[in-house]
PDB file of N, CA and C in Angstrom:
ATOM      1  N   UNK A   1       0.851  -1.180   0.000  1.00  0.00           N
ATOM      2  CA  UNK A   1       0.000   0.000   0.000  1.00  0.00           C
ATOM      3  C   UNK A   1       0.890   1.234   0.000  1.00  0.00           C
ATOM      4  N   UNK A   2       0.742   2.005  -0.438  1.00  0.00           N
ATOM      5  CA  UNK A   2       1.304   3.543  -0.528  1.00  0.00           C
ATOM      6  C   UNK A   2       0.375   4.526  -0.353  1.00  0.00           C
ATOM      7  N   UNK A   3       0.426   5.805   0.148  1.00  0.00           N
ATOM      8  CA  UNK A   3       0.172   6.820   0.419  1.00  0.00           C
ATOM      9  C   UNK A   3       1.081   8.070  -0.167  1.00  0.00           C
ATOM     10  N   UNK A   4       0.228   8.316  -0.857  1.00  0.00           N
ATOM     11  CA  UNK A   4       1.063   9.969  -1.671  1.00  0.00           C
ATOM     12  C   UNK A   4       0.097  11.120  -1.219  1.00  0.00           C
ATOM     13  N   UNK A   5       0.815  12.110  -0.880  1.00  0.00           N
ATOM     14  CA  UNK A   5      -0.021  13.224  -0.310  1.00  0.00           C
ATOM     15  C   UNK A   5       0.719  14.386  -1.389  1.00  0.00           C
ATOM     16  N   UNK A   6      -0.337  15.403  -2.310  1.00  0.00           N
ATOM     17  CA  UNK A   6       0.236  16.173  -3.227  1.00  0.00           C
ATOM     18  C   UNK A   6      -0.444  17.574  -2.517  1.00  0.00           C
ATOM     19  N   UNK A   7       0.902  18.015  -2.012  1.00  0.00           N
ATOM     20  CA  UNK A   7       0.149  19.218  -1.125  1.00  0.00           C
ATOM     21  C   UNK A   7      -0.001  20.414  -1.815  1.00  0.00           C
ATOM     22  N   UNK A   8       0.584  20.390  -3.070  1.00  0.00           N
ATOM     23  CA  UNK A   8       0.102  21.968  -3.752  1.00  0.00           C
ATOM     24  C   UNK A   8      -1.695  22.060  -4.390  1.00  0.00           C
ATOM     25  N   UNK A   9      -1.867  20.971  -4.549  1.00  0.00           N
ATOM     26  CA  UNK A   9      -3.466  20.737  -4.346  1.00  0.00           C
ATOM     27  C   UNK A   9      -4.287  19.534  -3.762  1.00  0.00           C
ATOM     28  N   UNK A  10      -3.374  19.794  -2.392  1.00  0.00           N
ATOM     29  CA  UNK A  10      -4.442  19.367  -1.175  1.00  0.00           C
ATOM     30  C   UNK A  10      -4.686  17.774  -1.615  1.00  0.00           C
ATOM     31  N   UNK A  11      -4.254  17.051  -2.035  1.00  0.00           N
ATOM     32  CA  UNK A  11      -4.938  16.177  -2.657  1.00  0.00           C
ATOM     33  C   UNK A  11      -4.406  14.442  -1.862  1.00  0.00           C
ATOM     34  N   UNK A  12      -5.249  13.413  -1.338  1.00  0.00           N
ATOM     35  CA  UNK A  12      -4.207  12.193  -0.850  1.00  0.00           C
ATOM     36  C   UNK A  12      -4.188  11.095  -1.740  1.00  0.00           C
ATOM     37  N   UNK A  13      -3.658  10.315  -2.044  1.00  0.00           N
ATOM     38  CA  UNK A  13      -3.561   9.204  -3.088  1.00  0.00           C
ATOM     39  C   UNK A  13      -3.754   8.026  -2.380  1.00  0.00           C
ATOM     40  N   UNK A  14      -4.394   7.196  -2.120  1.00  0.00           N
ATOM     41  CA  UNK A  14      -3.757   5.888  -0.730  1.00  0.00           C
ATOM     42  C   UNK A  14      -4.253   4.515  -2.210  1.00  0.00           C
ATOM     43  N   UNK A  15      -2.911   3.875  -2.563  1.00  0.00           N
ATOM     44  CA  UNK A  15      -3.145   2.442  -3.354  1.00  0.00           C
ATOM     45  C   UNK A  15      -3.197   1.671  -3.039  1.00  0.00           C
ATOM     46  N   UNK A  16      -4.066   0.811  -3.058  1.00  0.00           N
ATOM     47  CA  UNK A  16      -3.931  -0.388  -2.372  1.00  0.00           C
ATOM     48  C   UNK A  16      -3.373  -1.756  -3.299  1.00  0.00           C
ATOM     49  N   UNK A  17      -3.541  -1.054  -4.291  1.00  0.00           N
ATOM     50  CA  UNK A  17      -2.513  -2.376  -5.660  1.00  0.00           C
ATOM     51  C   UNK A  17      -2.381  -1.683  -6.953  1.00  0.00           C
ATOM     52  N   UNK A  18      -1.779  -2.337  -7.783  1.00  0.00           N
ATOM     53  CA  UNK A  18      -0.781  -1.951  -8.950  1.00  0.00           C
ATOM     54  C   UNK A  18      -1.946  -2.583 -10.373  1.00  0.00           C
ATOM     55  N   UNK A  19      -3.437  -3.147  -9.593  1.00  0.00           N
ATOM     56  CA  UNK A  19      -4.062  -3.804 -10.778  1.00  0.00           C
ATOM     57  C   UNK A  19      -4.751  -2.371 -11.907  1.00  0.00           C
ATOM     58  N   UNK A  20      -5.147  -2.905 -12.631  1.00  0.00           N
ATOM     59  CA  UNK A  20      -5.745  -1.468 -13.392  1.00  0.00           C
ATOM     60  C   UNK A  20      -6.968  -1.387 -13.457  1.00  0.00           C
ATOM     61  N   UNK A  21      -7.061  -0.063 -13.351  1.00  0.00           N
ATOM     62  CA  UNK A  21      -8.370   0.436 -12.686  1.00  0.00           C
ATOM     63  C   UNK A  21      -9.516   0.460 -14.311  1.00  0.00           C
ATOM     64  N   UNK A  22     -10.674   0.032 -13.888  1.00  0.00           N
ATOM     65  CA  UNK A  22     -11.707  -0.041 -14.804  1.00  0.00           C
ATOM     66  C   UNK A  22     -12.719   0.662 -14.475  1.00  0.00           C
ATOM     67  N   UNK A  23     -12.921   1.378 -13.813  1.00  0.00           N
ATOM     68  CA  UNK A  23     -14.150   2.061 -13.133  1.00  0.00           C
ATOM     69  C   UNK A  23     -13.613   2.887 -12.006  1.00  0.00           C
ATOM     70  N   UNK A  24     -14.059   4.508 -11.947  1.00  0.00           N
ATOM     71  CA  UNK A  24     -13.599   5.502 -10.875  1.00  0.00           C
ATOM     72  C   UNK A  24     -15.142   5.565 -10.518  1.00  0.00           C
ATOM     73  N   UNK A  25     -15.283   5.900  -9.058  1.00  0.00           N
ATOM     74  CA  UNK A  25     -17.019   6.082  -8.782  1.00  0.00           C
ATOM     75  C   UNK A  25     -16.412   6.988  -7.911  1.00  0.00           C
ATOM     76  N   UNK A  26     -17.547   8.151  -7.599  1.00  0.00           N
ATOM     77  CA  UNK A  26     -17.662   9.168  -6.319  1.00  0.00           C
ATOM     78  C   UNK A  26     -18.590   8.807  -5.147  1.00  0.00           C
ATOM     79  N   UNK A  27     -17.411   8.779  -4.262  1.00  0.00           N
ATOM     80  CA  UNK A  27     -18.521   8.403  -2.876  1.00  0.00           C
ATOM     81  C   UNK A  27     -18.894   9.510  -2.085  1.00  0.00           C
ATOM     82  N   UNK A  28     -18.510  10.690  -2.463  1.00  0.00           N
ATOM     83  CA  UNK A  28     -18.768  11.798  -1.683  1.00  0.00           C
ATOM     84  C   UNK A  28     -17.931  13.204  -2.866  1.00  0.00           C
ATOM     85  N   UNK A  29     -18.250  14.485  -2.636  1.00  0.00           N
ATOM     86  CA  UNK A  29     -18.144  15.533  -3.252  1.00  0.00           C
ATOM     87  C   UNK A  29     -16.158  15.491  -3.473  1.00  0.00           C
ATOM     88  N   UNK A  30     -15.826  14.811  -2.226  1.00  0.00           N
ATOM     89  CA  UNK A  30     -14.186  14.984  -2.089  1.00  0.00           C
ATOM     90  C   UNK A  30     -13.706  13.690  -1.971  1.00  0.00           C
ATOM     91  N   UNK A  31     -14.589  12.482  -2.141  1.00  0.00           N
ATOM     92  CA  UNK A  31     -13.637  11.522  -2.315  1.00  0.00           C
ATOM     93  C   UNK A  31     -14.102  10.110  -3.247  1.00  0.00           C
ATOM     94  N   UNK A  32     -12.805   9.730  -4.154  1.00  0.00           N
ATOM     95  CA  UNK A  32     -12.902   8.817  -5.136  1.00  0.00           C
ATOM     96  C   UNK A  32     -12.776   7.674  -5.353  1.00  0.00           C
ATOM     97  N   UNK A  33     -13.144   6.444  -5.707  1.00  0.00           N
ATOM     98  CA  UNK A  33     -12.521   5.107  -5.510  1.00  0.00           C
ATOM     99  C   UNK A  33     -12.391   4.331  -6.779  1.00  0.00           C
ATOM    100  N   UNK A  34     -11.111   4.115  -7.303  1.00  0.00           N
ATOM    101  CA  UNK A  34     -10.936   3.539  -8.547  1.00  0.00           C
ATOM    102  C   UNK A  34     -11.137   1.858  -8.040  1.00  0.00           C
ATOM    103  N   UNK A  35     -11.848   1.219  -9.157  1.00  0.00           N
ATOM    104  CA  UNK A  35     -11.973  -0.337  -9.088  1.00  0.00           C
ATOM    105  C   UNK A  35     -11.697  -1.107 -10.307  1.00  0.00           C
ATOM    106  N   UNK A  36     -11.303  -1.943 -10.157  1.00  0.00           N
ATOM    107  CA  UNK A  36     -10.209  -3.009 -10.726  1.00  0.00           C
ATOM    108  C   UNK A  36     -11.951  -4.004 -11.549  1.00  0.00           C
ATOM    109  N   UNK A  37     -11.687  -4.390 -12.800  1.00  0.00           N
ATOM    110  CA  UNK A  37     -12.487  -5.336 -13.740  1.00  0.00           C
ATOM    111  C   UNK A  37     -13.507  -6.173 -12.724  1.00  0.00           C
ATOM    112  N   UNK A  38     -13.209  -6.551 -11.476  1.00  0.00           N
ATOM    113  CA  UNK A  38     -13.924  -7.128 -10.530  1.00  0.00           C
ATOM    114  C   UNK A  38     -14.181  -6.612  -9.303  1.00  0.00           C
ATOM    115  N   UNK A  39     -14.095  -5.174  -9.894  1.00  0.00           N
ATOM    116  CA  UNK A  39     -15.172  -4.402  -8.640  1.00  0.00           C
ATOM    117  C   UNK A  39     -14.141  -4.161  -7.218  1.00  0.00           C
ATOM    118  N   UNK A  40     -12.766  -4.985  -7.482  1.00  0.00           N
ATOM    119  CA  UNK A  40     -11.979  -4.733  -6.015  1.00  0.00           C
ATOM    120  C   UNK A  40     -11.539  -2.909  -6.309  1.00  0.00           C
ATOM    121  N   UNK A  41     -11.339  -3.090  -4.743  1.00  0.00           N
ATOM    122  CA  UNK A  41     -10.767  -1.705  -4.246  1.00  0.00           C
ATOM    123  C   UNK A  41      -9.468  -1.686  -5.412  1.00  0.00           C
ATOM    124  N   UNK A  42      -8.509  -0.427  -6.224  1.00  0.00           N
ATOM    125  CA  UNK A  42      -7.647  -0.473  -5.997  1.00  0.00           C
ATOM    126  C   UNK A  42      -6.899   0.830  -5.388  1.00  0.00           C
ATOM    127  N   UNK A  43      -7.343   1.534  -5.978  1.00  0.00           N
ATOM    128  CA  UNK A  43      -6.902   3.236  -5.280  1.00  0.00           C
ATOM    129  C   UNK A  43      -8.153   4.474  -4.443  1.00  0.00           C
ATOM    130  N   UNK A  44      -7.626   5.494  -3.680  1.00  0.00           N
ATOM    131  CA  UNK A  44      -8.726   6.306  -3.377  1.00  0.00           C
ATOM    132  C   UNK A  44      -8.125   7.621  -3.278  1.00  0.00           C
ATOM    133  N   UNK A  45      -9.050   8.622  -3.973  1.00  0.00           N
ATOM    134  CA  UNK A  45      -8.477   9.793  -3.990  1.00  0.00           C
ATOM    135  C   UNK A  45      -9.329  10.621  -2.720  1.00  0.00           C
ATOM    136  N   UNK A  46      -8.924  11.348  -2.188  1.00  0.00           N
ATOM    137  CA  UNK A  46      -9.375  12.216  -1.418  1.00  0.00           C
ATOM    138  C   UNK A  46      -8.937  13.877  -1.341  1.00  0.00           C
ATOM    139  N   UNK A  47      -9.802  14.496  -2.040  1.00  0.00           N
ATOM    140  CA  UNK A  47      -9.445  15.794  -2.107  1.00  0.00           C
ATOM    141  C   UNK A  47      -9.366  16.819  -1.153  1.00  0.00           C
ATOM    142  N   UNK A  48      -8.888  17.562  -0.665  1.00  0.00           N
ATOM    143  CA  UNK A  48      -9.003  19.169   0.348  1.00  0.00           C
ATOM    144  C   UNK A  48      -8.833  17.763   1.249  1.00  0.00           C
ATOM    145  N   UNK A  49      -8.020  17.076   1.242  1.00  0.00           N
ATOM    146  CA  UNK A  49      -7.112  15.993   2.235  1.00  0.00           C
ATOM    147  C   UNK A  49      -6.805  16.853   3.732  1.00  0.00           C
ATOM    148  N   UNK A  50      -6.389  17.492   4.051  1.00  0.00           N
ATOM    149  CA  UNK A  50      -5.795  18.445   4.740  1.00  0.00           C
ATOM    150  C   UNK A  50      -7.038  19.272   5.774  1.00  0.00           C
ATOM    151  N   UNK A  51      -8.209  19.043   5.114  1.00  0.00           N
ATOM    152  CA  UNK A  51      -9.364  19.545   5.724  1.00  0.00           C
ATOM    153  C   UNK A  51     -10.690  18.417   6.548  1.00  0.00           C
ATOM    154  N   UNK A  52     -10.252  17.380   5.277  1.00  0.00           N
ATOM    155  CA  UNK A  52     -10.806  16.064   5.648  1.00  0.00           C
ATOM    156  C   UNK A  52     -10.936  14.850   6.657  1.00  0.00           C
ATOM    157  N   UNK A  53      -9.197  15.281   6.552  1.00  0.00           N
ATOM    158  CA  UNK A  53      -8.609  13.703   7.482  1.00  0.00           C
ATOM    159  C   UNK A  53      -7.635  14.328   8.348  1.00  0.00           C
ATOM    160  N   UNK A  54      -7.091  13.356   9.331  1.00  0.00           N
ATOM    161  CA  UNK A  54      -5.445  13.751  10.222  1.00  0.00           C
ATOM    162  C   UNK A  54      -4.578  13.120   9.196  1.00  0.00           C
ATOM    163  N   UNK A  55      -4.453  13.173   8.088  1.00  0.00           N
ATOM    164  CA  UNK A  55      -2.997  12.483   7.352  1.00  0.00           C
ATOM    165  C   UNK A  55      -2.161  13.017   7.771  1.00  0.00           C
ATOM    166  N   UNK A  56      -1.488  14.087   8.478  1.00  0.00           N
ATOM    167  CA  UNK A  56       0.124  14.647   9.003  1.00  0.00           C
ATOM    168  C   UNK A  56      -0.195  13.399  10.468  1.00  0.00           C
ATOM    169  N   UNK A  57      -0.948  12.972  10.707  1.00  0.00           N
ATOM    170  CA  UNK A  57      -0.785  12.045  11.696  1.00  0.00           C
ATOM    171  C   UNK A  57      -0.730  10.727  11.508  1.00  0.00           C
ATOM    172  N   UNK A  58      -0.326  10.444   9.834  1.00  0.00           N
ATOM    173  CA  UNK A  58      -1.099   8.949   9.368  1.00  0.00           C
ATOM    174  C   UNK A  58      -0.426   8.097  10.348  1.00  0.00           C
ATOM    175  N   UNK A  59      -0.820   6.967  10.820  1.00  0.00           N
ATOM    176  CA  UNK A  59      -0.031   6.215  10.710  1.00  0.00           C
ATOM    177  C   UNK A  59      -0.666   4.603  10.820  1.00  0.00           C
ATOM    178  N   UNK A  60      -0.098   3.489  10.665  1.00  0.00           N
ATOM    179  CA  UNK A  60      -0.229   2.032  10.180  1.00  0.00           C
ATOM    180  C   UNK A  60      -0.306   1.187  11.248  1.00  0.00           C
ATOM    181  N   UNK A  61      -1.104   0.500  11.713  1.00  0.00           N
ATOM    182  CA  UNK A  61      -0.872  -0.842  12.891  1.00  0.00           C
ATOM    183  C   UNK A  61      -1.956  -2.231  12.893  1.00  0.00           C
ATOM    184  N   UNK A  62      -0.517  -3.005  12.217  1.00  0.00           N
ATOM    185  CA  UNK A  62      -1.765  -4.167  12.724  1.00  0.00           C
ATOM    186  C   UNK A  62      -1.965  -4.832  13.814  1.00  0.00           C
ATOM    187  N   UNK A  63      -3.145  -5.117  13.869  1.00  0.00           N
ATOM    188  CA  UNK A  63      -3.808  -5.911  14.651  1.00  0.00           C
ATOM    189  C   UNK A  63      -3.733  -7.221  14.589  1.00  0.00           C
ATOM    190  N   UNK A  64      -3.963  -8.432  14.927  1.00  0.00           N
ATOM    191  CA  UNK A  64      -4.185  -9.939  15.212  1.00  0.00           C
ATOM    192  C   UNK A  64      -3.283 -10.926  13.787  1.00  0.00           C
ATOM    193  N   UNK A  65      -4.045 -11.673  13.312  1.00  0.00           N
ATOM    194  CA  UNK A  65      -3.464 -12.644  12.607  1.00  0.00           C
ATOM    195  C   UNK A  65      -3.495 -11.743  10.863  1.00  0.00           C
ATOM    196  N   UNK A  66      -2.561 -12.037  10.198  1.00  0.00           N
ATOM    197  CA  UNK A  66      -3.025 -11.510   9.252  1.00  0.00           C
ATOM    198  C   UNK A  66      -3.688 -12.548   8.074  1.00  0.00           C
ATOM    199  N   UNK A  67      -4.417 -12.179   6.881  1.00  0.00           N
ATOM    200  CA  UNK A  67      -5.415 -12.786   5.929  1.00  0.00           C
ATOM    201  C   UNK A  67      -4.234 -14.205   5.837  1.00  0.00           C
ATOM    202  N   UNK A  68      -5.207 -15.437   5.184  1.00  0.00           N
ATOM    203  CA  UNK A  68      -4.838 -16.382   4.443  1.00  0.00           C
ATOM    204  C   UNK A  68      -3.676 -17.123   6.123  1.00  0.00           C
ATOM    205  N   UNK A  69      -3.266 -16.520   7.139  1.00  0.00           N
ATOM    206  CA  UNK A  69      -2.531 -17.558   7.929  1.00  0.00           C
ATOM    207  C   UNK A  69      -3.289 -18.560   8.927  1.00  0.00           C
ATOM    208  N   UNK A  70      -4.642 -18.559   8.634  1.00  0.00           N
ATOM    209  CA  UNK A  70      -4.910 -19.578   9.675  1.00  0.00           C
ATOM    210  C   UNK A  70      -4.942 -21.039   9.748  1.00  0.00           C
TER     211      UNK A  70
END
């Protein structure tokens, strides 16, 4: 996963994979979700980022077992 934050227009990038996107939908006025031929997540845009979210606070933690080890 990556996170790109483009601060000359406010803007956050968060990918969640490298598949190619077939469909962008709007879930709200400021934020976007590109989806992959089978409807998966792959990217999300979020605009006026900076107004939206704590991203200067992002940060990552997992929790319990992760997918596919049980």
């Amino acid at each position: 996963m990556n996170v790109k934050y483009f601060r000359d227009t406010d803007t956050a990038l968060l990918e969640f994979s490298d598949r190619p996107v077939e469909e962008t939908r709007e879930i709200s006025e400021n934020t976007y979700v590109d989806l992959d031929k089978d409807g998966n997540l792959v990217s999300m845009t979020i605009e006026h980022a900076g107004r939206h979210t704590s991203l200067p606070r992002f940060s990552v933690q997992e929790i319990g077992q992760a997918l596919g080890s049980r």
